[in-house]
C-alpha atoms as a PDB file:
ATOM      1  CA  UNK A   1       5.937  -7.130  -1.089  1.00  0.00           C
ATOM      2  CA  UNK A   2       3.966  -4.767  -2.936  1.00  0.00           C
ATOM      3  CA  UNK A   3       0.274  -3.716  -1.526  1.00  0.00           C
ATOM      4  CA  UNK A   4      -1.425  -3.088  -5.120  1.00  0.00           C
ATOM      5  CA  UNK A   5      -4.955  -2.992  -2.979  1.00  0.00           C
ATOM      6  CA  UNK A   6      -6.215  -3.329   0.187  1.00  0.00           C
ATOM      7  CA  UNK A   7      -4.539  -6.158   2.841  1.00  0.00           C
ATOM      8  CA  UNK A   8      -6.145  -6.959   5.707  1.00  0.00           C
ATOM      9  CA  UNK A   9      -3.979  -7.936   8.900  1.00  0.00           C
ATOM     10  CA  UNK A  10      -4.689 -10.165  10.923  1.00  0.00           C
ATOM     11  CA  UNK A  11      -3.290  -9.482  14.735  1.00  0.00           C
ATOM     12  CA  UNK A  12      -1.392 -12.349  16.791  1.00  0.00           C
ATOM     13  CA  UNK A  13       0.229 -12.885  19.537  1.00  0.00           C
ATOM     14  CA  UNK A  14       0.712 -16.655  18.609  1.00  0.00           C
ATOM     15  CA  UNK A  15       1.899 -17.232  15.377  1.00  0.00           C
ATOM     16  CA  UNK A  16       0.876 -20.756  15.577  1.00  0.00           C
ATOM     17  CA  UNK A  17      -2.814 -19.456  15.078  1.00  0.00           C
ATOM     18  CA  UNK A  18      -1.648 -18.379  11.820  1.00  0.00           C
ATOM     19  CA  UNK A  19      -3.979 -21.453  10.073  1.00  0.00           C
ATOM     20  CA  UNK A  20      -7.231 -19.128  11.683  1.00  0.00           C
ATOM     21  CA  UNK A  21      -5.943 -16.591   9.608  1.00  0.00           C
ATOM     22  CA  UNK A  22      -6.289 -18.060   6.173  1.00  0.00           C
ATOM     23  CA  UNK A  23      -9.061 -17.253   3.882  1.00  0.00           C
ATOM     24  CA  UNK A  24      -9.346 -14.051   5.521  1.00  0.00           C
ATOM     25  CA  UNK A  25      -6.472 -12.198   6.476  1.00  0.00           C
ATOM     26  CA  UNK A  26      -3.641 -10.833   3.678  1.00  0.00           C
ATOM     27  CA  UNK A  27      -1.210 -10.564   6.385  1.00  0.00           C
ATOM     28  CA  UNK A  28      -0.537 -11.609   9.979  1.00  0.00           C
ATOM     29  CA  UNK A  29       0.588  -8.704  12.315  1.00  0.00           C
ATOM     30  CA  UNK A  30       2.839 -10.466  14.722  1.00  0.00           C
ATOM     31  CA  UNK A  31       2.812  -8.363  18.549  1.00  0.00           C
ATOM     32  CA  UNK A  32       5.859  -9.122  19.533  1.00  0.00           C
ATOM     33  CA  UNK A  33       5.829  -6.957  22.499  1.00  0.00           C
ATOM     34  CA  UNK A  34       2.945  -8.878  23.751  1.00  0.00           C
ATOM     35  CA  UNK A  35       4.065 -12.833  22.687  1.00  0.00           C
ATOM     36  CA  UNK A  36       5.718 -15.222  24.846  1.00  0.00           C
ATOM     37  CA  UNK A  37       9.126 -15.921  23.121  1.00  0.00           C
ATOM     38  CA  UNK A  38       8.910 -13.900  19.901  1.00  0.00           C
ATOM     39  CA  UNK A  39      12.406 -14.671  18.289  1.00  0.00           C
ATOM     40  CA  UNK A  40      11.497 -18.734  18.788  1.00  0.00           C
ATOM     41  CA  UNK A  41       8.103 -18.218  17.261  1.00  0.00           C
ATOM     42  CA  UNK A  42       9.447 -16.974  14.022  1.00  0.00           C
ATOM     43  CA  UNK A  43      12.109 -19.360  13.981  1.00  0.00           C
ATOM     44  CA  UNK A  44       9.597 -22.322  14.129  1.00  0.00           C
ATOM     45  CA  UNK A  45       7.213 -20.598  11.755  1.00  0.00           C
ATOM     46  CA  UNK A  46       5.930 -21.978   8.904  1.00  0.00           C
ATOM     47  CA  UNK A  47       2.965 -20.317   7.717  1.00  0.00           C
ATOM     48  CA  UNK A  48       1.130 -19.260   4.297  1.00  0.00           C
ATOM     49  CA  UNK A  49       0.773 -15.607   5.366  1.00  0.00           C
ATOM     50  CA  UNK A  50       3.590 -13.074   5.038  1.00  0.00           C
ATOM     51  CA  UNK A  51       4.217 -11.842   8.375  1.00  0.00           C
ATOM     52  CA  UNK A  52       4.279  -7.680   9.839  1.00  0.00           C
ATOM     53  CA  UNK A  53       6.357  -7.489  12.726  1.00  0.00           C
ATOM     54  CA  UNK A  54       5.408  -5.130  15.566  1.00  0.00           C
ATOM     55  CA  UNK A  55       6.934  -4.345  18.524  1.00  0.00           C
ATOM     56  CA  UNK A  56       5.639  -1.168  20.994  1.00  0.00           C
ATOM     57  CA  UNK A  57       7.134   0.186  24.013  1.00  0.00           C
ATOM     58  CA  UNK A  58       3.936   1.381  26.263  1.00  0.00           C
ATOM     59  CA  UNK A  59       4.388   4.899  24.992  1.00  0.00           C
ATOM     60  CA  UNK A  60       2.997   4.003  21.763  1.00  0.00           C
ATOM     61  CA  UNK A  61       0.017   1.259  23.121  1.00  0.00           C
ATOM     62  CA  UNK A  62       2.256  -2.165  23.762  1.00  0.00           C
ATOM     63  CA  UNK A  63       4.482  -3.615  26.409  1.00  0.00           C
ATOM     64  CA  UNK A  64       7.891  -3.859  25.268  1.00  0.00           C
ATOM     65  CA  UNK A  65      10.983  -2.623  27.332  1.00  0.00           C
ATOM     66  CA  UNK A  66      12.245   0.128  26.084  1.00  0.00           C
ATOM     67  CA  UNK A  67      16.182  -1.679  26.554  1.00  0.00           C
ATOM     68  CA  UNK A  68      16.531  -3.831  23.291  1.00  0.00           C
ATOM     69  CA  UNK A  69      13.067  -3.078  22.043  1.00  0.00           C
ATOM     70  CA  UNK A  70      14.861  -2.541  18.422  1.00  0.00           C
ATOM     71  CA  UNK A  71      17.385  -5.215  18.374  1.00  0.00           C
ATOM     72  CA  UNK A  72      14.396  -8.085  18.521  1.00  0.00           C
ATOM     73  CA  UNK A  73      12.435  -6.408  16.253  1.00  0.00           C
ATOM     74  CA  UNK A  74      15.699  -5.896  13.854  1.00  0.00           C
ATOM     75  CA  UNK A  75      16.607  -9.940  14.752  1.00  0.00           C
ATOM     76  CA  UNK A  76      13.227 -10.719  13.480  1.00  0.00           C
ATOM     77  CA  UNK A  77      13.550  -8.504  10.025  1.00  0.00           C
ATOM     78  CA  UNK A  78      16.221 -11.503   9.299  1.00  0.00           C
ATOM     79  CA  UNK A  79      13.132 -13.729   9.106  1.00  0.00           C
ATOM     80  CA  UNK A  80      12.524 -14.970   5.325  1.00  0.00           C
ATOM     81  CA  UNK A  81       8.636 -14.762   6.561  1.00  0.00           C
ATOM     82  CA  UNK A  82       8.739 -10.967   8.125  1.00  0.00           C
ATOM     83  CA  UNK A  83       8.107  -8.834   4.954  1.00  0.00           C
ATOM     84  CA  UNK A  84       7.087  -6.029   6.686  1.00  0.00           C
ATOM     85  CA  UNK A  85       8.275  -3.912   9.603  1.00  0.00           C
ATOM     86  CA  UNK A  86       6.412  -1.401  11.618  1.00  0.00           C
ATOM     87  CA  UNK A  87       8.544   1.349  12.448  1.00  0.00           C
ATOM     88  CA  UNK A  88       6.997   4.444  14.806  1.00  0.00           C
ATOM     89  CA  UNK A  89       7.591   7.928  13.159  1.00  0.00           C
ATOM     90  CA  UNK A  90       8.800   9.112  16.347  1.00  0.00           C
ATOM     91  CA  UNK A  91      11.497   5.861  16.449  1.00  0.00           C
ATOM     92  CA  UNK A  92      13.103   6.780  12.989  1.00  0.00           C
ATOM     93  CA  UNK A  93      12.833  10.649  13.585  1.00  0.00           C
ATOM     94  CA  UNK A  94      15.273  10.187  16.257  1.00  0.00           C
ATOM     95  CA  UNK A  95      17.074   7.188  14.628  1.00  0.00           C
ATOM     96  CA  UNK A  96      17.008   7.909  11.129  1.00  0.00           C
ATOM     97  CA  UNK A  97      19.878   5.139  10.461  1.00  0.00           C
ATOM     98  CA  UNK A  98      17.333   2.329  11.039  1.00  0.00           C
ATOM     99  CA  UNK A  99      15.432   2.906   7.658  1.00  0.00           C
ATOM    100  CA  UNK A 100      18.948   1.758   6.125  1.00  0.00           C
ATOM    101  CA  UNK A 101      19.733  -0.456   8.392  1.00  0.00           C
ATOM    102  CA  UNK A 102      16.236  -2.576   8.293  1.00  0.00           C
ATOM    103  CA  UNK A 103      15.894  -2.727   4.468  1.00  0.00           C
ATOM    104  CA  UNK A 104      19.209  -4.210   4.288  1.00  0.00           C
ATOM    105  CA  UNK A 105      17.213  -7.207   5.587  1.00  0.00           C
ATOM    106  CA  UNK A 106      14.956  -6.734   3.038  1.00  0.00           C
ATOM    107  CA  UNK A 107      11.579  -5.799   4.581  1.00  0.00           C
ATOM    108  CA  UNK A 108       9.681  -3.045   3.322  1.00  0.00           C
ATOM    109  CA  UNK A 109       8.830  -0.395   6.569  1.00  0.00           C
ATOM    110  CA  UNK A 110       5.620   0.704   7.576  1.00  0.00           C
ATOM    111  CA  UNK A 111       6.123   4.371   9.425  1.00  0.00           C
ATOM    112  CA  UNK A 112       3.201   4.535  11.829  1.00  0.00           C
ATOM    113  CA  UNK A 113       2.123   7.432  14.237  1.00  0.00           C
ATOM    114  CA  UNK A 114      -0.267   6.819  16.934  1.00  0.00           C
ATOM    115  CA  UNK A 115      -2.669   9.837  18.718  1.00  0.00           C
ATOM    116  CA  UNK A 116      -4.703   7.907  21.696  1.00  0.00           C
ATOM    117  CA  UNK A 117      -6.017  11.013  23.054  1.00  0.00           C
ATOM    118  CA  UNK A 118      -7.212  13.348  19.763  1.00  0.00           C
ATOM    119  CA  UNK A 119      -7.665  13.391  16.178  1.00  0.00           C
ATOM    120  CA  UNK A 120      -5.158  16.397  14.561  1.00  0.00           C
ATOM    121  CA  UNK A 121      -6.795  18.954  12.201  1.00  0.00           C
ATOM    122  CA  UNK A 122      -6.453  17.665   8.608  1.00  0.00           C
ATOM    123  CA  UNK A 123      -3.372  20.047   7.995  1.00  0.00           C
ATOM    124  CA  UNK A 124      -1.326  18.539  10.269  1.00  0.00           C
ATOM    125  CA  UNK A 125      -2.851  14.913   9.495  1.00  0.00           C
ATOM    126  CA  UNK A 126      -1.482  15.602   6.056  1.00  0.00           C
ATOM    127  CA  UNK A 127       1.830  16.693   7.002  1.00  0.00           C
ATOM    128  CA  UNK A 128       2.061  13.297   9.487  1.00  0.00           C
ATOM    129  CA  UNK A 129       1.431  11.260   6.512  1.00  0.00           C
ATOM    130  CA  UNK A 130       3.311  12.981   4.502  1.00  0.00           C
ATOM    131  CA  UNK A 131       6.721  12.135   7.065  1.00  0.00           C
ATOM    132  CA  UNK A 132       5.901   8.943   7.468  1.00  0.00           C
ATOM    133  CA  UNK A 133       5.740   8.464   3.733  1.00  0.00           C
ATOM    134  CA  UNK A 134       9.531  10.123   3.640  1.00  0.00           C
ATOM    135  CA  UNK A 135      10.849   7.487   5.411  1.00  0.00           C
ATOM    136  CA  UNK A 136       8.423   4.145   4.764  1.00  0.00           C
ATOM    137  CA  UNK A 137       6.651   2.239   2.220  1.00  0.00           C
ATOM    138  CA  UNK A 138       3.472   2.491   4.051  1.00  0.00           C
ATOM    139  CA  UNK A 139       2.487   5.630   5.720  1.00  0.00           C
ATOM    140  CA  UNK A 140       0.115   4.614   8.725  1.00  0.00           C
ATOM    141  CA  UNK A 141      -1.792   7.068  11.228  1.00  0.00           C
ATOM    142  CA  UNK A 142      -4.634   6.108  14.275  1.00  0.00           C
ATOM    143  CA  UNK A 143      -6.187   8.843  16.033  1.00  0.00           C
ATOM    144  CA  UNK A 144      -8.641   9.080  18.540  1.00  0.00           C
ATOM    145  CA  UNK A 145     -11.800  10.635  17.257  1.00  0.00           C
ATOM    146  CA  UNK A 146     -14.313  12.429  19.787  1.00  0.00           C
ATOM    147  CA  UNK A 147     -17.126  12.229  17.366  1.00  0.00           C
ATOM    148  CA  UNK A 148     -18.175  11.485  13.373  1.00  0.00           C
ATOM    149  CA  UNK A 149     -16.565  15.013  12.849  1.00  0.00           C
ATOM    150  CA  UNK A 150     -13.021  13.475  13.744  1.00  0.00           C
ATOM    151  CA  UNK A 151     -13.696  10.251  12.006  1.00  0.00           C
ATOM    152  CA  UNK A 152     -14.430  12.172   9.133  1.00  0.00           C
ATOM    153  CA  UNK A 153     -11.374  14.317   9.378  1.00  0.00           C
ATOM    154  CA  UNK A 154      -9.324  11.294   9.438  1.00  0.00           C
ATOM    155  CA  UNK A 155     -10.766   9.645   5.950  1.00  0.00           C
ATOM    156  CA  UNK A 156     -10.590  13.041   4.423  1.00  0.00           C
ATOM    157  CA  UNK A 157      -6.675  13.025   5.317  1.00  0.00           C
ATOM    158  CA  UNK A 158      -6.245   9.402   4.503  1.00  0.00           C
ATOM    159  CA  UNK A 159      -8.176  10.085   1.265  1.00  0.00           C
ATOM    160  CA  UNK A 160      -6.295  13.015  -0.237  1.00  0.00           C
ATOM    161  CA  UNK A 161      -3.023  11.478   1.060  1.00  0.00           C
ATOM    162  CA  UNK A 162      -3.744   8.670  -1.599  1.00  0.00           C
ATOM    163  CA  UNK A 163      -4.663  11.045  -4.261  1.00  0.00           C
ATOM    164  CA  UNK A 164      -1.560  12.301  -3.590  1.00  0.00           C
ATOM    165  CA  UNK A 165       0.353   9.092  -4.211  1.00  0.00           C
ATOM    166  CA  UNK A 166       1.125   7.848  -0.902  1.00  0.00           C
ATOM    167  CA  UNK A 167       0.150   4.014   0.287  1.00  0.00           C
ATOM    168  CA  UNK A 168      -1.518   5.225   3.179  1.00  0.00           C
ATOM    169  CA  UNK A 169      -3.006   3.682   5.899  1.00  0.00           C
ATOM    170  CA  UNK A 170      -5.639   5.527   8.262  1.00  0.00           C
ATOM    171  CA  UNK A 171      -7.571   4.381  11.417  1.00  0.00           C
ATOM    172  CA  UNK A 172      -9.884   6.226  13.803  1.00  0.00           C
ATOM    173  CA  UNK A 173      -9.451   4.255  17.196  1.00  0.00           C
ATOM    174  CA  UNK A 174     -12.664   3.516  19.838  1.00  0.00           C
ATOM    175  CA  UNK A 175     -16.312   2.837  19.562  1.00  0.00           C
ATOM    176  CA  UNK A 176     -17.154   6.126  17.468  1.00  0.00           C
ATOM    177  CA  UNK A 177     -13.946   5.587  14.986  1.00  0.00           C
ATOM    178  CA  UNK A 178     -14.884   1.570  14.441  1.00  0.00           C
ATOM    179  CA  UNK A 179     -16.712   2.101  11.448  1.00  0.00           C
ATOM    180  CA  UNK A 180     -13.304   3.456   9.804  1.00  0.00           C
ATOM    181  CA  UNK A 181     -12.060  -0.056   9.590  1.00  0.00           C
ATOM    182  CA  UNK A 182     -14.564  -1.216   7.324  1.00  0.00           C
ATOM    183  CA  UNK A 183     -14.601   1.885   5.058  1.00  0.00           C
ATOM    184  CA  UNK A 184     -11.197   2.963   4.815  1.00  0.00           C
ATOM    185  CA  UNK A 185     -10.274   0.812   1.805  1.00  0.00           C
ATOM    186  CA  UNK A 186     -12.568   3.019   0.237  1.00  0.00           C
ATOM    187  CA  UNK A 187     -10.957   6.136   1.194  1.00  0.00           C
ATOM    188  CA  UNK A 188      -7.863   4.356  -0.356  1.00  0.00           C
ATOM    189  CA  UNK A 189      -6.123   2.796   2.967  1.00  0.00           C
ATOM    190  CA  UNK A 190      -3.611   0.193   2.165  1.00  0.00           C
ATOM    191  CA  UNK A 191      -3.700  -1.972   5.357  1.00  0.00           C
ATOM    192  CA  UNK A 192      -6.387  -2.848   7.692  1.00  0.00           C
ATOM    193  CA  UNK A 193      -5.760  -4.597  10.969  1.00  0.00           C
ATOM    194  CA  UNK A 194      -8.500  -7.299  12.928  1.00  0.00           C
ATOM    195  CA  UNK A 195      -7.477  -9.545  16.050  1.00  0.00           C
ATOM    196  CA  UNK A 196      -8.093 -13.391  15.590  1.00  0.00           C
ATOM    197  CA  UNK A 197     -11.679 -14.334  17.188  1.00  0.00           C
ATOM    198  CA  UNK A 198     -11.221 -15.059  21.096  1.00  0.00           C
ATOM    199  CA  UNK A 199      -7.433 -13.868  21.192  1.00  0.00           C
ATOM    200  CA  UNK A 200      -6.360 -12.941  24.791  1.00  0.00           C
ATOM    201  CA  UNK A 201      -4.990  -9.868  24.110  1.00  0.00           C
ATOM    202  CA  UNK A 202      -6.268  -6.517  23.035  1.00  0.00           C
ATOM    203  CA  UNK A 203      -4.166  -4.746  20.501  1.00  0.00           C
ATOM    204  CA  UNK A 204      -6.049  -1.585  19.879  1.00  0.00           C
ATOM    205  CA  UNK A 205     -10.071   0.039  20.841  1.00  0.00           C
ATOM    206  CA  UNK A 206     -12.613  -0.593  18.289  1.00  0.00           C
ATOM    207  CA  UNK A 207     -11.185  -3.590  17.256  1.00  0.00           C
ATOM    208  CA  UNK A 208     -13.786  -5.908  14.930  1.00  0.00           C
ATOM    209  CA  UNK A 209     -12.611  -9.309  14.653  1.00  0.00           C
ATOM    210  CA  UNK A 210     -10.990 -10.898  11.868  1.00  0.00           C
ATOM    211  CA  UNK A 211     -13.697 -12.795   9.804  1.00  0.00           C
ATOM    212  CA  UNK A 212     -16.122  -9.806  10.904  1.00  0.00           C
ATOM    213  CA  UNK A 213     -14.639  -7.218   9.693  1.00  0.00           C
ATOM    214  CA  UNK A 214     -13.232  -9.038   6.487  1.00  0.00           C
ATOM    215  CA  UNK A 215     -16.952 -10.083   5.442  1.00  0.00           C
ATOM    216  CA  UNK A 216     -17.614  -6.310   6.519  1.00  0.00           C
ATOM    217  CA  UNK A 217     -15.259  -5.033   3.725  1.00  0.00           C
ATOM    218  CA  UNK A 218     -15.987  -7.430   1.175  1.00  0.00           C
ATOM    219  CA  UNK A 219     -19.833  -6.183   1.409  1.00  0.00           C
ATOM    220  CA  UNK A 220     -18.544  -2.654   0.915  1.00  0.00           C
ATOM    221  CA  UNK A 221     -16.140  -2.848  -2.179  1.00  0.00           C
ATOM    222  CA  UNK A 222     -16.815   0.039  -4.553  1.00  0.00           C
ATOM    223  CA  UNK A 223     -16.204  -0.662  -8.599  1.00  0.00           C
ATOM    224  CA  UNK A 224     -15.816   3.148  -9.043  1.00  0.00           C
ATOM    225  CA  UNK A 225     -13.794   5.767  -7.208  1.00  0.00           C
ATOM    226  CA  UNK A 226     -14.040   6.768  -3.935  1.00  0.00           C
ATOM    227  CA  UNK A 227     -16.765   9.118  -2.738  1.00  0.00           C
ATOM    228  CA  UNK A 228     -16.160  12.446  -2.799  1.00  0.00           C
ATOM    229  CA  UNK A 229     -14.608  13.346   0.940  1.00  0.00           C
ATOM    230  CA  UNK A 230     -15.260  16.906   0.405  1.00  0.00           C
ATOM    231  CA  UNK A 231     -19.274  16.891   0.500  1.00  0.00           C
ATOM    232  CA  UNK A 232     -19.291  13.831   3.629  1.00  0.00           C
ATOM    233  CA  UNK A 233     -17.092  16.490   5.479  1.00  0.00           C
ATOM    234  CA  UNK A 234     -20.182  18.634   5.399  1.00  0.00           C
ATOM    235  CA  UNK A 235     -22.855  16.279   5.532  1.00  0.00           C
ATOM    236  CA  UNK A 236     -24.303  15.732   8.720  1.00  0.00           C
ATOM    237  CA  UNK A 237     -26.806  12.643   7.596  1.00  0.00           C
ATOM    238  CA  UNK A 238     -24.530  10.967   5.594  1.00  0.00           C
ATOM    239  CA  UNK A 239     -21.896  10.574   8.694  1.00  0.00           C
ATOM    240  CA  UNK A 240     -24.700   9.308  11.101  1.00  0.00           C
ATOM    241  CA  UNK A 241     -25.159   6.907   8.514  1.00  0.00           C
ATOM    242  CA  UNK A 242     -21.508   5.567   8.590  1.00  0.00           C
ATOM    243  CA  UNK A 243     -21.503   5.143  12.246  1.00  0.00           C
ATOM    244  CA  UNK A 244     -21.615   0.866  12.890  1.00  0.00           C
ATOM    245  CA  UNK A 245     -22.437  -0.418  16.154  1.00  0.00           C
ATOM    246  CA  UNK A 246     -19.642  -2.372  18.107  1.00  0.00           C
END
């Protein structure tokens, strides 16, 4: 499946909620680390939406056993329905084999790499993107911000790694990074993510829900390029103005 614009995800633990999806989701991010019976959910699936399959250990935010974590998520790459697979760039560093092994299933991979406690200078932003990228389709970093200053740091990465010619994905995590979601299409991210309203689980902070944040994007489509990242980085007023209430 190729992402010629922005998708929006919509996250799941209960892929029979798929139907909530429709009309605004793209895509529906199955957590498999946090659904009851994963393997027999996909096998009785029969939904519209193409489905990303996700499954963390609690190093990297879910609450998958380490033992076997990657053989489910491999069983479920057999899945005519799972067309994408999210990989963590710290899994394939150490296991480079499984980028072969997984698109002989034919998924495409999306490399992801998760900070919960900072936002990296730009530099090394870049270079993170710029891995992931090496061995996935979709190149995918969340960071924590502290402030705007982070949240900026992270679009100006996200945007010059798309200028670049990687499909990149970028998030800035929490309260202060929320408004990232709804502007990063414009900064040229490939994939947003939004959990289903009242779903029992939370996936990641600073979460909008689905239809929220999809009428959210939809109100902030640009018909030109993206604005320049260089003068926001400096501009004090203009990143007040991006910050969105919860």
């Amino acid at each position: 499946m190729t992402l010629d614009g922005f998708a929006l995800a919509a996250t799941t633990n209960d892929l029979t909620r798929e139907p909530d999806a429709r009309g605004a989701a793209d895509l529906v991010e199955f957590r498999m680390d946090k659904a009851t019976d994963p393997i027999a959910q996909l096998e009785a699936y029969n939904g519209e939406l193409p489905v990303v399959a996700t499954n963390r250990n609690r190093w990297f935010g879910g609450k998958a056993r380490d033992t076997g974590r990657l053989d489910i998520l491999f069983a479920a790459s057999r899945f005519d329905a799972v067309e994408y697979v999210d990989l963590e760039l710290e899994t394939v560093r150490a296991k480079e084999w499984l980028v072969g092994e997984f698109r002989g299933n034919d998924v495409d991979l999306i490399v992801s790499h998760h900070d919960f406690d900072a936002t990296p200078e730009r530099e090394v932003l870049t270079a993170i993107l710029e891995q992931c990228d090496s061995y996935g389709d979709v190149a995918k970093v969340a960071t924590h911000p502290e402030d705007l200053s982070d949240a900026l740091t992270l679009l100006r990465a996200l945007h010059e790694a798309t200028q670049a010619g990687i499909d990149a994905a970028g998030i800035a995590m929490g309260e202060v990074g929320s408004h990232t979601r709804v502007i990063g299409h414009v900064y040229g991210s490939k994939l947003g993510y939004a959990p289903l309203q009242d779903d029992d689980s939370e996936y990641a902070p600073g979460q909008l829900p689905l239809r929220t944040l999809a009428t959210l994007v939809e109100a902030t489509r640009t018909d030109g390029g993206p604005p320049d990242i260089e003068s926001l980085a400096d501009d004090a007023s203009v990143a007040s103005e991006l910050s969105l209430p919860n």
